[in-house]
N, C-alpha and C. Protein backbone atom coordinates (compact mmCIF):
# COMPACT_ATOMS: atom_id res chain seq x y z
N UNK A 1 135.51 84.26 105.14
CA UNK A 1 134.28 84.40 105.87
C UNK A 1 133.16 83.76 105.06
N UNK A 2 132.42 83.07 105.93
CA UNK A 2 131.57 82.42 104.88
C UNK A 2 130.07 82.82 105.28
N UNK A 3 129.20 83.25 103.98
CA UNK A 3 128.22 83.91 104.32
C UNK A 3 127.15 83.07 104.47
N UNK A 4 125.86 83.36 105.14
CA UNK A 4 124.75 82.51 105.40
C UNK A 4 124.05 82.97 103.80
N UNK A 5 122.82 81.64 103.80
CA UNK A 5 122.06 82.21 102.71
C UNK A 5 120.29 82.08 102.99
N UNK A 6 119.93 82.95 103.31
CA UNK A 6 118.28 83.14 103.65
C UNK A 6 117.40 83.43 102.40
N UNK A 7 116.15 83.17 102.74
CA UNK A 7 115.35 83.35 101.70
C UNK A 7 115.01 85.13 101.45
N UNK A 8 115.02 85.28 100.23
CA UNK A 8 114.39 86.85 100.74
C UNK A 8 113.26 86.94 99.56
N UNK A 9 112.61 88.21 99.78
CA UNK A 9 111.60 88.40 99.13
C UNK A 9 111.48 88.27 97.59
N UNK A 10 110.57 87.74 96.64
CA UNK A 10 110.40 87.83 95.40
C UNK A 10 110.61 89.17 95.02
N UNK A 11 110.11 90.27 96.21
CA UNK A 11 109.56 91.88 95.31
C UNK A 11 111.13 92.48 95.58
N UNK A 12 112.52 92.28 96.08
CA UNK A 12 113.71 92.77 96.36
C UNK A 12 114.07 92.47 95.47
N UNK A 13 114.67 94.26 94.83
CA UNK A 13 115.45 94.02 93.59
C UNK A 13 116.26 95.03 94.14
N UNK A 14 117.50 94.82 93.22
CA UNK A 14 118.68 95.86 94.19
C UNK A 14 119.57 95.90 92.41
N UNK A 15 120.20 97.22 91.87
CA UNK A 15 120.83 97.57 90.86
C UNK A 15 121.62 96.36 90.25
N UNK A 16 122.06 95.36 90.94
CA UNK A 16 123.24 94.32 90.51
C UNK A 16 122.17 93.68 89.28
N UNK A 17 120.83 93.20 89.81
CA UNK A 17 120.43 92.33 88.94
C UNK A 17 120.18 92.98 87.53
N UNK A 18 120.61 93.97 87.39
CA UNK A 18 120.59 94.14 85.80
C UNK A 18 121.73 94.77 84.83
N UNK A 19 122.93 94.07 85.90
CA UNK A 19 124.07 93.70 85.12
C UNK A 19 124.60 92.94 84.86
N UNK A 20 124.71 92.84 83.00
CA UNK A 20 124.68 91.00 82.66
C UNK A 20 126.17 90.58 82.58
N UNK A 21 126.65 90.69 83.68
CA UNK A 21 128.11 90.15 83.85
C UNK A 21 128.33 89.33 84.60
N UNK A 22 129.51 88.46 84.28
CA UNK A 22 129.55 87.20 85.29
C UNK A 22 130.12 87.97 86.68
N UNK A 23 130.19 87.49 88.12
CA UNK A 23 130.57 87.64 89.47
C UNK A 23 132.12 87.89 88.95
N UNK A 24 132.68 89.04 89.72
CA UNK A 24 134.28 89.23 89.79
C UNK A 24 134.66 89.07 91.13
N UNK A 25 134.98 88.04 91.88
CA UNK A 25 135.51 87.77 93.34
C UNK A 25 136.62 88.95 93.87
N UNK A 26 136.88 89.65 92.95
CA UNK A 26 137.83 90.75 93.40
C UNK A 26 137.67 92.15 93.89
N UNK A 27 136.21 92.43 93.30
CA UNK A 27 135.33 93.10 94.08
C UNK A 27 134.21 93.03 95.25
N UNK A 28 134.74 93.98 96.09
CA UNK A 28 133.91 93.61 97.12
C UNK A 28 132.46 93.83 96.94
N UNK A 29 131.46 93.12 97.66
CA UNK A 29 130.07 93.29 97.63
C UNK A 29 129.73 94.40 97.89
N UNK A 30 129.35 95.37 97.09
CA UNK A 30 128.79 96.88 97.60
C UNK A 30 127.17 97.14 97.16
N UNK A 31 126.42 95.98 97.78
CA UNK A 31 124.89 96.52 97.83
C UNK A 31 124.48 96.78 98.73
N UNK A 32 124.82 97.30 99.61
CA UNK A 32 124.33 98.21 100.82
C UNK A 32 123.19 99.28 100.79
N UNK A 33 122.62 99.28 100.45
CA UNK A 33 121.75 100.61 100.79
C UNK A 33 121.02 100.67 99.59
N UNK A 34 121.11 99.92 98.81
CA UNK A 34 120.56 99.81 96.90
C UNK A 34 119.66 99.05 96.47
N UNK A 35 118.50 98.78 97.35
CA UNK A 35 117.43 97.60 97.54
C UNK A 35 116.50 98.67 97.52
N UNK A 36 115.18 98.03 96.72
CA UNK A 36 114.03 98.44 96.62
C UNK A 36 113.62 97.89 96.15
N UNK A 37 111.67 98.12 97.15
CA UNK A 37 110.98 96.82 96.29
C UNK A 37 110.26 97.04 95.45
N UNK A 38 109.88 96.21 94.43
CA UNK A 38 108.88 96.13 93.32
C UNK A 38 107.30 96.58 93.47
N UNK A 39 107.08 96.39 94.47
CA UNK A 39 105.87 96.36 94.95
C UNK A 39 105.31 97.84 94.94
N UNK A 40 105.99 98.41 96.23
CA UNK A 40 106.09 100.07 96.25
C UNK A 40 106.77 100.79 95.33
N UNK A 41 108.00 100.61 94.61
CA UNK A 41 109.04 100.93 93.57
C UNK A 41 110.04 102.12 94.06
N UNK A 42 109.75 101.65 95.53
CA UNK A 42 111.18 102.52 96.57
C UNK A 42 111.45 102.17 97.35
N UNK A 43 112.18 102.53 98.45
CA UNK A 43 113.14 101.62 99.24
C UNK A 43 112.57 101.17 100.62
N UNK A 44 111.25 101.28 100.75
CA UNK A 44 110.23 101.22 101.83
C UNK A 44 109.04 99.99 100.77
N UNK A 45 109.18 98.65 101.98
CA UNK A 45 108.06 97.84 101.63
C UNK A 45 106.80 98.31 102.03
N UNK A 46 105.73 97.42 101.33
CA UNK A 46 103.97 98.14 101.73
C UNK A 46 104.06 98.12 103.19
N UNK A 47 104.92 97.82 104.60
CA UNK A 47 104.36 97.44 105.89
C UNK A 47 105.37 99.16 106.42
N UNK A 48 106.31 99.48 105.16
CA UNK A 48 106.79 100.40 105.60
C UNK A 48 107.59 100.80 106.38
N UNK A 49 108.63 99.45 106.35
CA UNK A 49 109.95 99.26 106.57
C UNK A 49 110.92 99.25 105.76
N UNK A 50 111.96 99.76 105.89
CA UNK A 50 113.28 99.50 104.74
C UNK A 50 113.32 98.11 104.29
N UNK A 51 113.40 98.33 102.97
CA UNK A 51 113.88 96.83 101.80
C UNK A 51 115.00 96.95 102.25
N UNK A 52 115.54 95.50 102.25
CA UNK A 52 117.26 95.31 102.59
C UNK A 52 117.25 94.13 102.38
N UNK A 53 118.12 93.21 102.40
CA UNK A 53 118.54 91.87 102.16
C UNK A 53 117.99 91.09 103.30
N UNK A 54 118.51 91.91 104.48
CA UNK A 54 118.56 91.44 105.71
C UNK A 54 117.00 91.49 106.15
N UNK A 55 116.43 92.27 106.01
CA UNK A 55 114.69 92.55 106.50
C UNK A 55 113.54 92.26 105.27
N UNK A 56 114.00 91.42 104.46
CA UNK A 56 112.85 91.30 103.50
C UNK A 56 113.19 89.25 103.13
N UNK A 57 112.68 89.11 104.65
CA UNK A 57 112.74 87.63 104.45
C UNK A 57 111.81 87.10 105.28
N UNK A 58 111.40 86.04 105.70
CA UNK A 58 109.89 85.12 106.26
C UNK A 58 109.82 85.57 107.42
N UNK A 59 108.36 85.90 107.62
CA UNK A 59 108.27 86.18 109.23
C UNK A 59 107.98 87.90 108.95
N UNK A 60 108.04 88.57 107.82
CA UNK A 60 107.83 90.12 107.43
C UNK A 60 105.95 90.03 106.87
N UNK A 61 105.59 90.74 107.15
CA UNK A 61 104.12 90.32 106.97
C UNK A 61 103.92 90.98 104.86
N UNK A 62 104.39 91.65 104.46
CA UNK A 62 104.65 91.59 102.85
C UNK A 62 105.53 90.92 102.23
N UNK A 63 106.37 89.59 103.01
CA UNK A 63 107.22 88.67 102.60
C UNK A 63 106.19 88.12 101.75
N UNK A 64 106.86 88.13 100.23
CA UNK A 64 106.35 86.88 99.04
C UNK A 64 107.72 85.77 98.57
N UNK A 65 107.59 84.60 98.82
CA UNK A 65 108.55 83.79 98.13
C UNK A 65 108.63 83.89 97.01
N UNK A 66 110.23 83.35 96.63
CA UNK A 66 110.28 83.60 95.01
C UNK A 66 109.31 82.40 94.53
């Protein structure tokens, strides 16, 4: 399956990025539900919608590019 790749917000940070290990293809992707933004520093952006991968990209009115 091949995944799309969208822009998402500068302020989405989700637990992975601060583990300094290389990608293991043998595990499945489990960031589901583990996004929060920088901005607020919980899982609700300033417009006060859920941070997610999927909803924190252009066209969100607290969307910042990286």
């Amino acid at each position: 399956m091949e995944r799309s790749i969208q822009a998402c917000c500068s302020r989405l940070r989700w637990k992975g990025l601060y583990v300094d290990v290389p990608p293991d293809p043998t595990i499945p992707n489990m960031r589901a539900g583990l996004f929060w933004c920088s901005h607020t520093l919980n899982c609700l952006g300033p417009d006060g919608r859920v941070a997610t991968e999927k909803s924190c990209c252009p066209g969100r009115t607290c969307f910042e590019p990286l």
